[in-house]
Protein backbone atom coordinates (compact mmCIF):
# COMPACT_ATOMS: atom_id res chain seq x y z
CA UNK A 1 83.10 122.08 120.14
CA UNK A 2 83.44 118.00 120.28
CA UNK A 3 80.85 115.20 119.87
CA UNK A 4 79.38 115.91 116.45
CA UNK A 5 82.40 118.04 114.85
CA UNK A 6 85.11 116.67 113.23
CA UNK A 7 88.18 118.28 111.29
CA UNK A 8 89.57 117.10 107.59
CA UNK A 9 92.97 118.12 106.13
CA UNK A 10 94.12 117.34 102.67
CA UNK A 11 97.84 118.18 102.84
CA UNK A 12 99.21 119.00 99.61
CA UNK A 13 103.16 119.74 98.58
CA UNK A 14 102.02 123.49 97.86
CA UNK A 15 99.02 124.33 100.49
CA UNK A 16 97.09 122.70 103.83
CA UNK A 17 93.27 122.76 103.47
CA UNK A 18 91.48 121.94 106.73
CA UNK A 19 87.67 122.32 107.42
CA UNK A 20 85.59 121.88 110.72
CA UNK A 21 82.74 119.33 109.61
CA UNK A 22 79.60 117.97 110.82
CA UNK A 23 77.06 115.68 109.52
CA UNK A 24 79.09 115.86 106.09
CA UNK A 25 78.59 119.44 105.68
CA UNK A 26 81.90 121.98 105.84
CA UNK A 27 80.94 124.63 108.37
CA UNK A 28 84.75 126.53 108.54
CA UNK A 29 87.41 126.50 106.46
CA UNK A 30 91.28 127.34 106.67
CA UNK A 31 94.57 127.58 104.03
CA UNK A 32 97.69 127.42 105.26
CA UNK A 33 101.30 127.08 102.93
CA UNK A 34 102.41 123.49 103.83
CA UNK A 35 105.78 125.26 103.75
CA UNK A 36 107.05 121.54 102.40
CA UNK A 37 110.76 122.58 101.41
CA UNK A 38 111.38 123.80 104.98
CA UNK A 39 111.48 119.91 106.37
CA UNK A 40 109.15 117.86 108.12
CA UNK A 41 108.70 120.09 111.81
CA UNK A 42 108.04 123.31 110.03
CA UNK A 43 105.25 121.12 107.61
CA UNK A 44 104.14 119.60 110.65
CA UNK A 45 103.62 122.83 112.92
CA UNK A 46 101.81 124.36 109.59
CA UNK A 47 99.59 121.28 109.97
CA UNK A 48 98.75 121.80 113.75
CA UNK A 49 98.51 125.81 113.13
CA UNK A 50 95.42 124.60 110.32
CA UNK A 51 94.03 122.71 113.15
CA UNK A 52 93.86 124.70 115.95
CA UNK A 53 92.63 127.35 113.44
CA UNK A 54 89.54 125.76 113.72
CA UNK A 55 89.04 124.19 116.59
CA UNK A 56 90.89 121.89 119.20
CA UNK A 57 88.25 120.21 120.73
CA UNK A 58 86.48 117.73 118.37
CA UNK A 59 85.50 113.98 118.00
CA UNK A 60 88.11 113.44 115.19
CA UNK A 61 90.63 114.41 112.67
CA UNK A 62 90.62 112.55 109.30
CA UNK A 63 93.59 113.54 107.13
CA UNK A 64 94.54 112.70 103.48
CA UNK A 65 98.20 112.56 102.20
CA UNK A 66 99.89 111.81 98.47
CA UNK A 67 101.93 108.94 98.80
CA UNK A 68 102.65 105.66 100.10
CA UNK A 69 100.29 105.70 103.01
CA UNK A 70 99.75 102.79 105.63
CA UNK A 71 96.21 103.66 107.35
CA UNK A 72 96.03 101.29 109.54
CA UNK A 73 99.02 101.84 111.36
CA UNK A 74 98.29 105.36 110.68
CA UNK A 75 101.68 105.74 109.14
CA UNK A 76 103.35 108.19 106.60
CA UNK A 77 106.01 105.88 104.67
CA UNK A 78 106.73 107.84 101.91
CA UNK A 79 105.38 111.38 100.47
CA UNK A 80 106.97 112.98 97.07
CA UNK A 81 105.41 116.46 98.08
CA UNK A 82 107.20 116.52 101.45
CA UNK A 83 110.77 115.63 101.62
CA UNK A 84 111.86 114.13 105.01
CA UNK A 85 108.51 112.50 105.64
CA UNK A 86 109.77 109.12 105.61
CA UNK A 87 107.96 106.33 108.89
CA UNK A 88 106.10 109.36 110.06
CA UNK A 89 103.90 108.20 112.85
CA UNK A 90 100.91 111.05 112.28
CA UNK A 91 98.20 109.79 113.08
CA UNK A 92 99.92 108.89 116.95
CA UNK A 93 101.86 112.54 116.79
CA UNK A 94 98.03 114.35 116.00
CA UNK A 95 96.02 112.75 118.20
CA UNK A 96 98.53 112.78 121.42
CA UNK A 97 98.62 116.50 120.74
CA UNK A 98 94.93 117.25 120.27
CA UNK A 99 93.61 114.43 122.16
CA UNK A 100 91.25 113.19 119.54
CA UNK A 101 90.82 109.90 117.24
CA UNK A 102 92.96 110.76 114.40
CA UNK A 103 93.47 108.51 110.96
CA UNK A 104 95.19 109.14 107.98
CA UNK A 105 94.47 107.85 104.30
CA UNK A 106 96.12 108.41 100.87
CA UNK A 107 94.67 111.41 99.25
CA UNK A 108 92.79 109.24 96.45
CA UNK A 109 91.51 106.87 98.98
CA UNK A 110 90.08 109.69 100.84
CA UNK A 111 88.56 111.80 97.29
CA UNK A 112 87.20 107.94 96.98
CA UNK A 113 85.16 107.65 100.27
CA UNK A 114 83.83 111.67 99.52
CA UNK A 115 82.42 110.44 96.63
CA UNK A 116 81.09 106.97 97.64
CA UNK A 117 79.42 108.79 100.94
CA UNK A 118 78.64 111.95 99.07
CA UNK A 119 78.29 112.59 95.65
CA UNK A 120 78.78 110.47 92.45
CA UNK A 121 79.20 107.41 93.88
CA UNK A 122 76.71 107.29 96.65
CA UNK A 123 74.47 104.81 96.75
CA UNK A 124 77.24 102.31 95.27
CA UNK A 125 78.88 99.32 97.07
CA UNK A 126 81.26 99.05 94.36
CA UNK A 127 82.84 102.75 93.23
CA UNK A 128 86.58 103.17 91.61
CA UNK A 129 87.88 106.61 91.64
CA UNK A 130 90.67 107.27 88.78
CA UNK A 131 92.24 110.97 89.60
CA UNK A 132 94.33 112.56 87.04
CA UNK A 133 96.88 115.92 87.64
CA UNK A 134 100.57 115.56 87.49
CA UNK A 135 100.86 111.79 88.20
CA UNK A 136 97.61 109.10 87.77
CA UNK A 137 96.03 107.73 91.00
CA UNK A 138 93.53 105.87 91.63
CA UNK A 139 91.07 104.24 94.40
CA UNK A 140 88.40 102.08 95.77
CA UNK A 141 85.44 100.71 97.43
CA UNK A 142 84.74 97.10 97.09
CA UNK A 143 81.54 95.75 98.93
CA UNK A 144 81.13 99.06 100.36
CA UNK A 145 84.57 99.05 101.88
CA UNK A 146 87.54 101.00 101.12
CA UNK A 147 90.05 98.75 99.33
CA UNK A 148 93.47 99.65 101.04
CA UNK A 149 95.55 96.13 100.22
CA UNK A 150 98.10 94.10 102.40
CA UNK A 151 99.90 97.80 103.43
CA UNK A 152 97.69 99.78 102.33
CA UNK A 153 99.10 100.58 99.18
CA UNK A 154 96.03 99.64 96.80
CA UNK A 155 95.36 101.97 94.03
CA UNK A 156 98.61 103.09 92.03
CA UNK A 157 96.29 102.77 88.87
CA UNK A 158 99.02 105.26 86.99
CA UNK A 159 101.44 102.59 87.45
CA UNK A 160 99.43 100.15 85.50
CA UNK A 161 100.53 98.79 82.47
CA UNK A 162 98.76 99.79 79.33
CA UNK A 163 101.71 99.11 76.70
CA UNK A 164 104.35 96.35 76.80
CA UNK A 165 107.64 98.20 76.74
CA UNK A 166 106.24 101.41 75.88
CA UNK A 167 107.48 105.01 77.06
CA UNK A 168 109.73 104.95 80.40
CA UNK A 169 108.10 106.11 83.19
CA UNK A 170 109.53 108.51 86.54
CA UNK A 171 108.42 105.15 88.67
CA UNK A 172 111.33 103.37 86.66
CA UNK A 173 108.90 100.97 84.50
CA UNK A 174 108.12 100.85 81.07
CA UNK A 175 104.72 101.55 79.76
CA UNK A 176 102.66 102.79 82.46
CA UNK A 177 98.82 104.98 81.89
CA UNK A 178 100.66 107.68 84.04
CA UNK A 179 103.66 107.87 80.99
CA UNK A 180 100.70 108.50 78.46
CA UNK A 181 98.06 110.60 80.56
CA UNK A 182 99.57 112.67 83.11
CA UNK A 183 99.34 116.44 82.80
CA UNK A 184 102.98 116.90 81.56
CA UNK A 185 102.51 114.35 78.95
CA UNK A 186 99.33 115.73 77.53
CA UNK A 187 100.74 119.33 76.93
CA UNK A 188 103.74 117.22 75.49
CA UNK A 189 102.17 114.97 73.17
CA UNK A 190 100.47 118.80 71.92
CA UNK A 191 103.86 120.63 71.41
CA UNK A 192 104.68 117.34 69.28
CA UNK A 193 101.80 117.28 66.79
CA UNK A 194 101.95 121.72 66.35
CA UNK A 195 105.45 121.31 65.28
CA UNK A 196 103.70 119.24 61.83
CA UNK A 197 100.59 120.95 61.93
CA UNK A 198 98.57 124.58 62.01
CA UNK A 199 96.86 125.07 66.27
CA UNK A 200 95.23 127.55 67.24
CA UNK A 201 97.63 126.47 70.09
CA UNK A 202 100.23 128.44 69.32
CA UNK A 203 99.03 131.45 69.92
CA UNK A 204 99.33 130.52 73.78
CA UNK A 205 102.69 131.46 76.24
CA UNK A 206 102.30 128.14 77.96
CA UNK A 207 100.14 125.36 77.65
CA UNK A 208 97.94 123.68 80.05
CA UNK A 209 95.68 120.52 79.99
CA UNK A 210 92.85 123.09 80.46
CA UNK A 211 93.65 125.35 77.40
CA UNK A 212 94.10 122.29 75.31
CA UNK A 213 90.77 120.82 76.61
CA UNK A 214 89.04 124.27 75.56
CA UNK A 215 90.45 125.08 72.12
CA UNK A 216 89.89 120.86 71.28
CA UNK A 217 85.95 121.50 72.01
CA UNK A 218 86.68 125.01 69.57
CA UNK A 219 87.23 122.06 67.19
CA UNK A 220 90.96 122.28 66.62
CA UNK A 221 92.15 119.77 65.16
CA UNK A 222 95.53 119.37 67.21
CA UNK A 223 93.78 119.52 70.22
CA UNK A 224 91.32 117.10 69.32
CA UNK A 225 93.45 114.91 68.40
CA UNK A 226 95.41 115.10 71.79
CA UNK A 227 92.19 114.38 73.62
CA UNK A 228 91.04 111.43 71.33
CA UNK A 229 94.90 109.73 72.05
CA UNK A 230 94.30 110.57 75.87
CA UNK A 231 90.78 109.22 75.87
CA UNK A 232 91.67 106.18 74.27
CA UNK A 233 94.91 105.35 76.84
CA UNK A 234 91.97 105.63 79.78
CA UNK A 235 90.04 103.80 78.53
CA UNK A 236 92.09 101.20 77.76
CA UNK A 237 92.86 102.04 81.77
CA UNK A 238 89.41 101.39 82.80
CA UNK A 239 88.89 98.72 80.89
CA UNK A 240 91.10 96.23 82.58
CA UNK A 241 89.50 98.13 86.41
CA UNK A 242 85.94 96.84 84.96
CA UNK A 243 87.51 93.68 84.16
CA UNK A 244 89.31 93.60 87.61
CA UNK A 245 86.91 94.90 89.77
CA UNK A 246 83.32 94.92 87.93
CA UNK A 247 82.34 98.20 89.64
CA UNK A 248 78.71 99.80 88.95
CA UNK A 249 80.35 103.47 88.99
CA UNK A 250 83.94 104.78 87.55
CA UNK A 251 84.55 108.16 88.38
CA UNK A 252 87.39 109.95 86.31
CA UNK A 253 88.15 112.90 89.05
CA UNK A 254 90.68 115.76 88.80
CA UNK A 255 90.93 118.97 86.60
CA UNK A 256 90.55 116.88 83.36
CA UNK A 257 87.29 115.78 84.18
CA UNK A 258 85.83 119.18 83.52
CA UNK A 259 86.65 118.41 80.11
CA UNK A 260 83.40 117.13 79.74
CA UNK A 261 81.80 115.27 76.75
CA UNK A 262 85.28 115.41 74.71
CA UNK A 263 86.96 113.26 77.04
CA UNK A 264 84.25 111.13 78.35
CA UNK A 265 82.20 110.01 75.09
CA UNK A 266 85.56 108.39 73.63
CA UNK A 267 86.47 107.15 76.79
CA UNK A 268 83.07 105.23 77.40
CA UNK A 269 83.37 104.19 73.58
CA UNK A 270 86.81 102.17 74.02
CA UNK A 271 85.62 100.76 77.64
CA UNK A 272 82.76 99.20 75.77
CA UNK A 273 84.84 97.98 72.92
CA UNK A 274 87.08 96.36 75.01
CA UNK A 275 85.65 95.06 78.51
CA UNK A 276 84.52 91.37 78.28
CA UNK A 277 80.72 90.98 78.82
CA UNK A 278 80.19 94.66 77.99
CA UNK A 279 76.23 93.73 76.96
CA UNK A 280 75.74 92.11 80.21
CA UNK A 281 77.44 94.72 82.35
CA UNK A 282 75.76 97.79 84.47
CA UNK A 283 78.29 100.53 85.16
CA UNK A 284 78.53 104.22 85.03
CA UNK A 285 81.59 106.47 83.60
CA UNK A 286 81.19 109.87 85.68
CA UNK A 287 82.69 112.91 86.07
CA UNK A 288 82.76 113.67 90.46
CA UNK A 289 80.45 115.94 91.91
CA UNK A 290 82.25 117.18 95.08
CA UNK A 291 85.38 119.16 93.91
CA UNK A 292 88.21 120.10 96.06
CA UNK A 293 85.62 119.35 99.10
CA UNK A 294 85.75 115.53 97.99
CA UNK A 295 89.27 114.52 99.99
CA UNK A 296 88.04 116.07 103.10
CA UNK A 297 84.81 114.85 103.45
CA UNK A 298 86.10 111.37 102.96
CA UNK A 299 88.87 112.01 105.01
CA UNK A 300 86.54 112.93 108.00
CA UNK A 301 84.14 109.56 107.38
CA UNK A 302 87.00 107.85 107.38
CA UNK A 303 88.07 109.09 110.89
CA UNK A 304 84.73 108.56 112.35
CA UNK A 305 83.91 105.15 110.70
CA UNK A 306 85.44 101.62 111.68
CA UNK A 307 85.90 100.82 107.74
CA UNK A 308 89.14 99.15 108.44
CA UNK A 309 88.36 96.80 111.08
């Protein structure tokens, strides 16, 4: 099954999604635990198991990874969701056993070319992809080219700085969007303001940035005002990408983004408070349109295309 098939993994710390793909539409799909904890062969066999679950035989694997990623040289550096995967060689160790063009990418650089080819930023030479879940990531396409940087590196938008010496973040800076906005600091910031004041929160076991989001459109006051701090810290986020990179489309991607008009009206509000030129500016603040399939997709362009040369 080769020529006009192609294969896309996104390898997460917790689960392996792969899909046989043609013409940029998913014909099989497979889940397999990544089985991280067990070290990098037993990851890696789950990896080729995914594979061959589809097919063995095709034009090319694309495959998007967390982490510090050097496509290129189709090199795994550094991964927090799989310990032990430090200078591994993958894209060389996939394609000498299946015998195909293989190239990996950084998840959000992959969830960035999905969208660009595919769904909300289509049509767009200039797209930025922010991604928000545990940590803050971010990607993009400049000129209608995927913007890796020197090592490939490009795109740690969490690890911007939003507020001189503010709170510490994991990285080991002070200050960063990913300190203010990532999933564990949302549901934190929430516990904080129900300790002073009456939440319909409460009434929940455990919290998630997806109950919050829900009760805050309820109009609950603590909630609300959870989603108005986090809307503002994006913004502030995006601002300085519209001043850096003057893209026509922003998409804000990950579970957040089903938020919907809660996070994105305030968000759009402080961008056009803050961004020099705003009047004179043309650019779009969207939610993505692809889902989970996003990273995939990308990741299989990607693996076809000669974007990097």
């Amino acid at each position: 099954m080769s020529g006009r098939y192609s294969i896309g993994v996104d390898i997460g710390g917790t689960n392996i999604k792969a899909a046989l793909v043609a013409r940029g539409k998913i014909i099989k799909r497979v889940k397999l635990p990544t089985k991280a904890q067990a070290g990098f062969h037993t990851s890696f066999n789950q990896i080729k198991s995914a594979i061959r679950l589809l097919d063995t035989k095709v034009a090319a694997i694309g495959v998007g990874i967390a982490g510090l990623i050097e496509p290129r040289k189709g090199v795994v550096r550094f991964s927090p969701n799989l310990p032990q995967w430090l200078d591994i060689p993958l894209s060389r160790l996939l394609s000498k056993e299946f015998k195909a063009r293989v190239k990996i990418l950084n998840d959000a650089d992959a969830i960035c070319l999905g969208e660009w080819k595919y769904g909300a930023g289509r049509r767009c030479d200039n797209v930025f992809l922010f991604t928000l879940g545990t940590g803050v990531g971010g990607a993009a396409v400049c000129e209608g080219r995927p913007l890796f940087g020197k090592h490939g590196f490009a795109g740690e938008f969490g690890h911007s700085v939003i507020k001189f010496n503010g709170r510490k973040c994991k990285c080991g800076n002070r200050g960063c969007l990913e300190a203010y906005v990532g999933a564990r600091q949302i549901v934190a910031r929430a516990k904080k303001l129900m300790k002073k004041k009456k939440s319909a929160l409460h009434k929940y076991e455990k919290l998630t940035p997806h109950i919050i989001a829900n009760e805050a459109k309820k109009g609950d006051r603590v909630a609300k005002e959870v989603f108005s701090e986090i809307a503002f810290y994006i913004g502030v986020g995006v601002s300085n990408i519209v001043a850096l990179f003057d893209p026509a489309v922003i998409i804000i991607s990950g579970g957040i983004s089903r938020a919907g008009r809660i996070l994105f009206e305030p968000i759009k509000k402080t961008v056009a408070q803050r961004v020099m030129g705003a009047e004179y500016r043309r650019y779009k603040i969207v939610p993505p349109e692809l889902g989970d399939d996003a990273g995939i997709l990308g990741a299989v362009y990607y693996a076809g295309s000669n974007l990097e040369t």
